[in-house]
N, C-alpha and C. Protein backbone atom coordinates (compact mmCIF):
# COMPACT_ATOMS: atom_id res chain seq x y z
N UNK A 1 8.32 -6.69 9.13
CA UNK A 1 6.88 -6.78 9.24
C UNK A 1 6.39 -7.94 8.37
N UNK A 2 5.06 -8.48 9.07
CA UNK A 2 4.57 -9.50 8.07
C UNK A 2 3.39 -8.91 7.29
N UNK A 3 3.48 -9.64 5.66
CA UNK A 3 2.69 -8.79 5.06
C UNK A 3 1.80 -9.86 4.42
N UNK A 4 0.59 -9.38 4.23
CA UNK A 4 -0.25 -10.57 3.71
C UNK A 4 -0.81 -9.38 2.48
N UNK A 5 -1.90 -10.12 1.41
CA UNK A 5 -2.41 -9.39 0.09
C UNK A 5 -3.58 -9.87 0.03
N UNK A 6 -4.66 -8.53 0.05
CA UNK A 6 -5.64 -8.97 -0.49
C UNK A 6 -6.30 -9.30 -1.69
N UNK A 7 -6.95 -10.00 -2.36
CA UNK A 7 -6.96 -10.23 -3.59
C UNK A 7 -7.53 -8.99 -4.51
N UNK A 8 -7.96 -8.02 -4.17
CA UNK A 8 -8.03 -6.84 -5.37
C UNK A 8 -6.54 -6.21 -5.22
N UNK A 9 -5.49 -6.34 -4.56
CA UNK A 9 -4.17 -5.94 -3.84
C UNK A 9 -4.11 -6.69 -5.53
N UNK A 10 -4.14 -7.98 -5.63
CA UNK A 10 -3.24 -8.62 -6.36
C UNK A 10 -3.80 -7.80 -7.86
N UNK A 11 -5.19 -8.13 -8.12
CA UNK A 11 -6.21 -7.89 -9.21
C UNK A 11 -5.46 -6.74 -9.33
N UNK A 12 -5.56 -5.55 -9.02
CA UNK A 12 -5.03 -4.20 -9.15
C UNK A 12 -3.91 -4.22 -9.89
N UNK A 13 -2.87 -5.14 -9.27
CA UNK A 13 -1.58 -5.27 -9.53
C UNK A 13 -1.26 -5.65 -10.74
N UNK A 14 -1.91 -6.68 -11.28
CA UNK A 14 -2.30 -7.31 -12.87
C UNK A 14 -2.69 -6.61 -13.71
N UNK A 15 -3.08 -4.98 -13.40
CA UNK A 15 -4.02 -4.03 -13.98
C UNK A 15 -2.55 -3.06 -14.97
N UNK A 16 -1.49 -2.78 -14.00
CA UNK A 16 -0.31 -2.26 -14.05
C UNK A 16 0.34 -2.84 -15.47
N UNK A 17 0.65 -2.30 -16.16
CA UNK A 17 1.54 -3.04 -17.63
C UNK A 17 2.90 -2.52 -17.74
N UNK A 18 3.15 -1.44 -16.69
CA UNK A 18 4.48 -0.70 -16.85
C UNK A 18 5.40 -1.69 -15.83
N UNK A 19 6.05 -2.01 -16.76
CA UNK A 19 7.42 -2.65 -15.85
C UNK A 19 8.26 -1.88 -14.92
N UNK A 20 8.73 -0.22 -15.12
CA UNK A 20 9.03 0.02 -14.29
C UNK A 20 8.12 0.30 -13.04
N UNK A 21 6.75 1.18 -12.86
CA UNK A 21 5.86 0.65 -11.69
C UNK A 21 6.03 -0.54 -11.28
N UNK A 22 5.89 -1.78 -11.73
CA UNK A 22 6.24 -3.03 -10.68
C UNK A 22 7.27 -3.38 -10.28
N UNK A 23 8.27 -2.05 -10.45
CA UNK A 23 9.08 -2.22 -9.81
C UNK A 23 9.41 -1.79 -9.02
N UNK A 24 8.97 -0.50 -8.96
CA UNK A 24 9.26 0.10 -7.92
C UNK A 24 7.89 -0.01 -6.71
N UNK A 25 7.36 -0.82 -7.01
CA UNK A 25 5.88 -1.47 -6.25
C UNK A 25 6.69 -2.79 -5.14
N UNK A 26 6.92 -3.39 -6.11
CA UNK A 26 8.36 -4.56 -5.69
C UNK A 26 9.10 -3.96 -4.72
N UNK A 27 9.88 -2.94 -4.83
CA UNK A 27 10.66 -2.03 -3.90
C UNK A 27 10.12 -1.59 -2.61
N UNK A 28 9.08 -1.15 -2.99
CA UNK A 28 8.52 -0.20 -1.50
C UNK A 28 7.71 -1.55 -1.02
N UNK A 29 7.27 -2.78 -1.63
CA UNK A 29 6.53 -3.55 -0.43
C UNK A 29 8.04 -4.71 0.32
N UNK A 30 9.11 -4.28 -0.53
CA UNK A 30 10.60 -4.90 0.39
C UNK A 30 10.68 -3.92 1.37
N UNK A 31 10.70 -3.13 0.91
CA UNK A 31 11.02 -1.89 2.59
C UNK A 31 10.00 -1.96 3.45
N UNK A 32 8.96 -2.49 3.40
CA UNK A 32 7.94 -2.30 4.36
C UNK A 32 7.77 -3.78 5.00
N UNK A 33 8.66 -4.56 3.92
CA UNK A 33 8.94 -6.31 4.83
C UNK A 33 10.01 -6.11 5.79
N UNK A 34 11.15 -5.09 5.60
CA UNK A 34 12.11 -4.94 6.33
C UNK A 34 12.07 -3.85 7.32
N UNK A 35 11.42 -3.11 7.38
CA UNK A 35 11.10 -2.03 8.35
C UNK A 35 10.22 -2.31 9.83
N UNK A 36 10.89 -1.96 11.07
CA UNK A 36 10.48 -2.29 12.25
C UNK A 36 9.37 -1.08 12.61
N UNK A 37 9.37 0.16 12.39
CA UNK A 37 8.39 0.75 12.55
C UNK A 37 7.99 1.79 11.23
N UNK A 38 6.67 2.24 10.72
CA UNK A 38 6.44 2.59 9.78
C UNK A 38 7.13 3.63 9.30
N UNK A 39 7.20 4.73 10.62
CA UNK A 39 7.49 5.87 11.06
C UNK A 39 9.16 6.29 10.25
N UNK A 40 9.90 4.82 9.53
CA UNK A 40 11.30 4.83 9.20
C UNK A 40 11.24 5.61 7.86
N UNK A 41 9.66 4.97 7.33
CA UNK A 41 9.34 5.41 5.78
C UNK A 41 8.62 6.61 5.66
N UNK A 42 9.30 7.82 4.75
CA UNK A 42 9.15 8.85 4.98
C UNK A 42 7.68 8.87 3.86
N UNK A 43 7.47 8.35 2.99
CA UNK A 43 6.09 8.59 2.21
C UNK A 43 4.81 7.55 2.81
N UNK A 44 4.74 7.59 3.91
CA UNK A 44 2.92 6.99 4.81
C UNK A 44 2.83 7.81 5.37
N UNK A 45 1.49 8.02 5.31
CA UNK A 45 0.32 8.57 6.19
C UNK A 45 -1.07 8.46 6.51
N UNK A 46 -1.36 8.26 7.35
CA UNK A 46 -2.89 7.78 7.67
C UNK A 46 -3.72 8.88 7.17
N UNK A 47 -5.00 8.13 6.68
CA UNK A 47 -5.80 8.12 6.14
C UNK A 47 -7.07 8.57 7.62
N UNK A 48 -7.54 9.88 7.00
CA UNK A 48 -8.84 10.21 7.98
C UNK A 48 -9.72 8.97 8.12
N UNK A 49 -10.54 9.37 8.96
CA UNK A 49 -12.13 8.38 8.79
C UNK A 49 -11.67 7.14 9.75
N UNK A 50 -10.71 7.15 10.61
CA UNK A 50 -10.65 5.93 11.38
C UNK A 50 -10.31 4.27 10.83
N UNK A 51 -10.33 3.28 11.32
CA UNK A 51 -9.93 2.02 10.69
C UNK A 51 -8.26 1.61 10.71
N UNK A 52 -7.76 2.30 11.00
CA UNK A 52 -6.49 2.31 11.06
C UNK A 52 -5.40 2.60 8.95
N UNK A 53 -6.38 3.16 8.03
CA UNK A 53 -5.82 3.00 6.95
C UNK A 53 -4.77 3.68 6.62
N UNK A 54 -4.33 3.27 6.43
CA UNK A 54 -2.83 4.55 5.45
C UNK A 54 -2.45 3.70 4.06
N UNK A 55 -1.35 5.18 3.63
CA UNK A 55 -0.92 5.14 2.13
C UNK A 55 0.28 5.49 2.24
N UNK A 56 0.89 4.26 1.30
CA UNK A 56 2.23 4.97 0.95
C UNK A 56 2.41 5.46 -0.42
N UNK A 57 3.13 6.37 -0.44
CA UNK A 57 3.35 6.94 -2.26
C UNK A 57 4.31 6.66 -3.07
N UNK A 58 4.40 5.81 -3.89
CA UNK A 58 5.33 4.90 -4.86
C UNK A 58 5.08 6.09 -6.34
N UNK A 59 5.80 7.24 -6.52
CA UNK A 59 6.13 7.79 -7.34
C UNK A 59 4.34 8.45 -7.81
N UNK A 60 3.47 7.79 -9.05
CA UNK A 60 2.47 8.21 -8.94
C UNK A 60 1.51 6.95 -8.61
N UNK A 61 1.71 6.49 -7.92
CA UNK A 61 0.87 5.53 -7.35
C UNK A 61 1.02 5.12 -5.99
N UNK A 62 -0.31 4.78 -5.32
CA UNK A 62 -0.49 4.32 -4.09
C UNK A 62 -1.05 2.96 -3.50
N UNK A 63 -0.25 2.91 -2.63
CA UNK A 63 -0.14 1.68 -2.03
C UNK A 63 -1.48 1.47 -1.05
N UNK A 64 -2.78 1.16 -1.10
CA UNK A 64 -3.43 1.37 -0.10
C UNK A 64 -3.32 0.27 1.31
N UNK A 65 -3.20 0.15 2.90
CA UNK A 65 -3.24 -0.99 3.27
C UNK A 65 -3.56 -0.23 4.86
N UNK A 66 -3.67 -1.63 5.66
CA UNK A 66 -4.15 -1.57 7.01
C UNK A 66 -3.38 -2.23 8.15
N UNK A 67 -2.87 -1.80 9.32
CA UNK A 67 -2.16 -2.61 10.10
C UNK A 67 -3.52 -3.53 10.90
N UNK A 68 -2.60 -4.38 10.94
CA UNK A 68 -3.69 -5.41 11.54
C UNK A 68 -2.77 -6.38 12.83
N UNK A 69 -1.65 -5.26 13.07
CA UNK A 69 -1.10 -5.79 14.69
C UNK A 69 0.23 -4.67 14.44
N UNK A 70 0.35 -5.09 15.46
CA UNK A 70 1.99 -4.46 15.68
C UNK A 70 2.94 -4.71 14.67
N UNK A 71 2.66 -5.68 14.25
CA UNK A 71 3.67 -6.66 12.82
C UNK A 71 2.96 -6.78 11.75
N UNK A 72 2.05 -6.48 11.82
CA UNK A 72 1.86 -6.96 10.57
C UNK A 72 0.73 -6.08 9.62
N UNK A 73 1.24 -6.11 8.36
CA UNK A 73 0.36 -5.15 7.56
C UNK A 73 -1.11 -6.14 6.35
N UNK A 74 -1.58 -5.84 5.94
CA UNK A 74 -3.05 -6.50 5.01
C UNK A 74 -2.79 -5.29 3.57
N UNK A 75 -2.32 -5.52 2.81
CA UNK A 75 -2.00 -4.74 1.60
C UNK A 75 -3.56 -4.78 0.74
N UNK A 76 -4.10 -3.76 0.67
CA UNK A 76 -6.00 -3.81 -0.06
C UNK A 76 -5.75 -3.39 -1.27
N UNK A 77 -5.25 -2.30 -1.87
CA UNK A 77 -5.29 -1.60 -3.09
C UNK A 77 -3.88 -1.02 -3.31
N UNK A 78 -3.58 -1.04 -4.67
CA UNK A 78 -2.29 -0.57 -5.33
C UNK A 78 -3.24 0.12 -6.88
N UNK A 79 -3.07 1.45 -7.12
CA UNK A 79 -3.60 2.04 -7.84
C UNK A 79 -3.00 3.34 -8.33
N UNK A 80 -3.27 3.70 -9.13
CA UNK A 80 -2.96 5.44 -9.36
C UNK A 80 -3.26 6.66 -9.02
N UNK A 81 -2.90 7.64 -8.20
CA UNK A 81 -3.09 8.77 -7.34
C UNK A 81 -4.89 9.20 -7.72
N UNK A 82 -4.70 9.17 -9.20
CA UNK A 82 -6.34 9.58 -9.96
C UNK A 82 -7.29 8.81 -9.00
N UNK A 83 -6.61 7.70 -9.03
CA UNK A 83 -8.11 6.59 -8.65
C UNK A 83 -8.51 6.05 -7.23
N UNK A 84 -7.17 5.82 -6.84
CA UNK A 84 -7.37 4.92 -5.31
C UNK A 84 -8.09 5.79 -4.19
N UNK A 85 -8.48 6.76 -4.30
CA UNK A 85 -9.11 8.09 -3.52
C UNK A 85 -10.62 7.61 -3.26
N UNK A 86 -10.92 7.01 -4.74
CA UNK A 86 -12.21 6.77 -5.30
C UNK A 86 -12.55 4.68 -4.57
N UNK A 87 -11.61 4.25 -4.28
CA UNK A 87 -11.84 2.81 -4.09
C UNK A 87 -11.13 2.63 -2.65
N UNK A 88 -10.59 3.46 -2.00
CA UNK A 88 -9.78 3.09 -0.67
C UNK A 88 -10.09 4.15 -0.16
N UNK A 89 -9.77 4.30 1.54
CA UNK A 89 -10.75 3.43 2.18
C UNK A 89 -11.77 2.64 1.97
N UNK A 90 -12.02 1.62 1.92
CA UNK A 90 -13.80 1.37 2.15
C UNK A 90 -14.85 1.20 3.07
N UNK A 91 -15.49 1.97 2.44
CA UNK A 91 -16.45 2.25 3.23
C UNK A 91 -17.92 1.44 3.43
């Protein structure tokens, strides 16, 4: 899949100080460069409210993002289970 980042994607990401989280952040956005359908990765699930959003779950943090084709994903928010509830979707 092709993956593009939005810039609070990145901002968010800069927010993170734990080395192991970016790593295992690192990890799950390689499996989702190498994965032909989502359906392979057992932690996504769409997100109510329409738009096409889903989340994947990277230990205690979430990946927020949007398909935006058959191939390709738009990565919006990377945050902590507490918070991204509160900033993803947007509405």
């Amino acid at each position: 899949m092709k993956i593009e980042f939005h810039r609070k994607f990145a901002k968010d990401l800069s927010k993170i100080s734990a080395a192991e989280v970016l790593g295992k952040v690192r990890e799950a956005i390689l499996r989702l460069e190498e994965v032909d359908d989502l359906r392979d990765l057992g932690q996504i699930k769409t997100l109510k409210g329409g738009g096409g959003y889903l989340r994947l779950r990277v230990g205690e943090f979430r990946i927020g993002f949007q398909r935006k084709g058959d191939k390709e994903l738009l990565l919006l928010r990377v945050m902590h289970r507490r918070e991204i509830y509160r900033h993803f979707p947007p509405r």
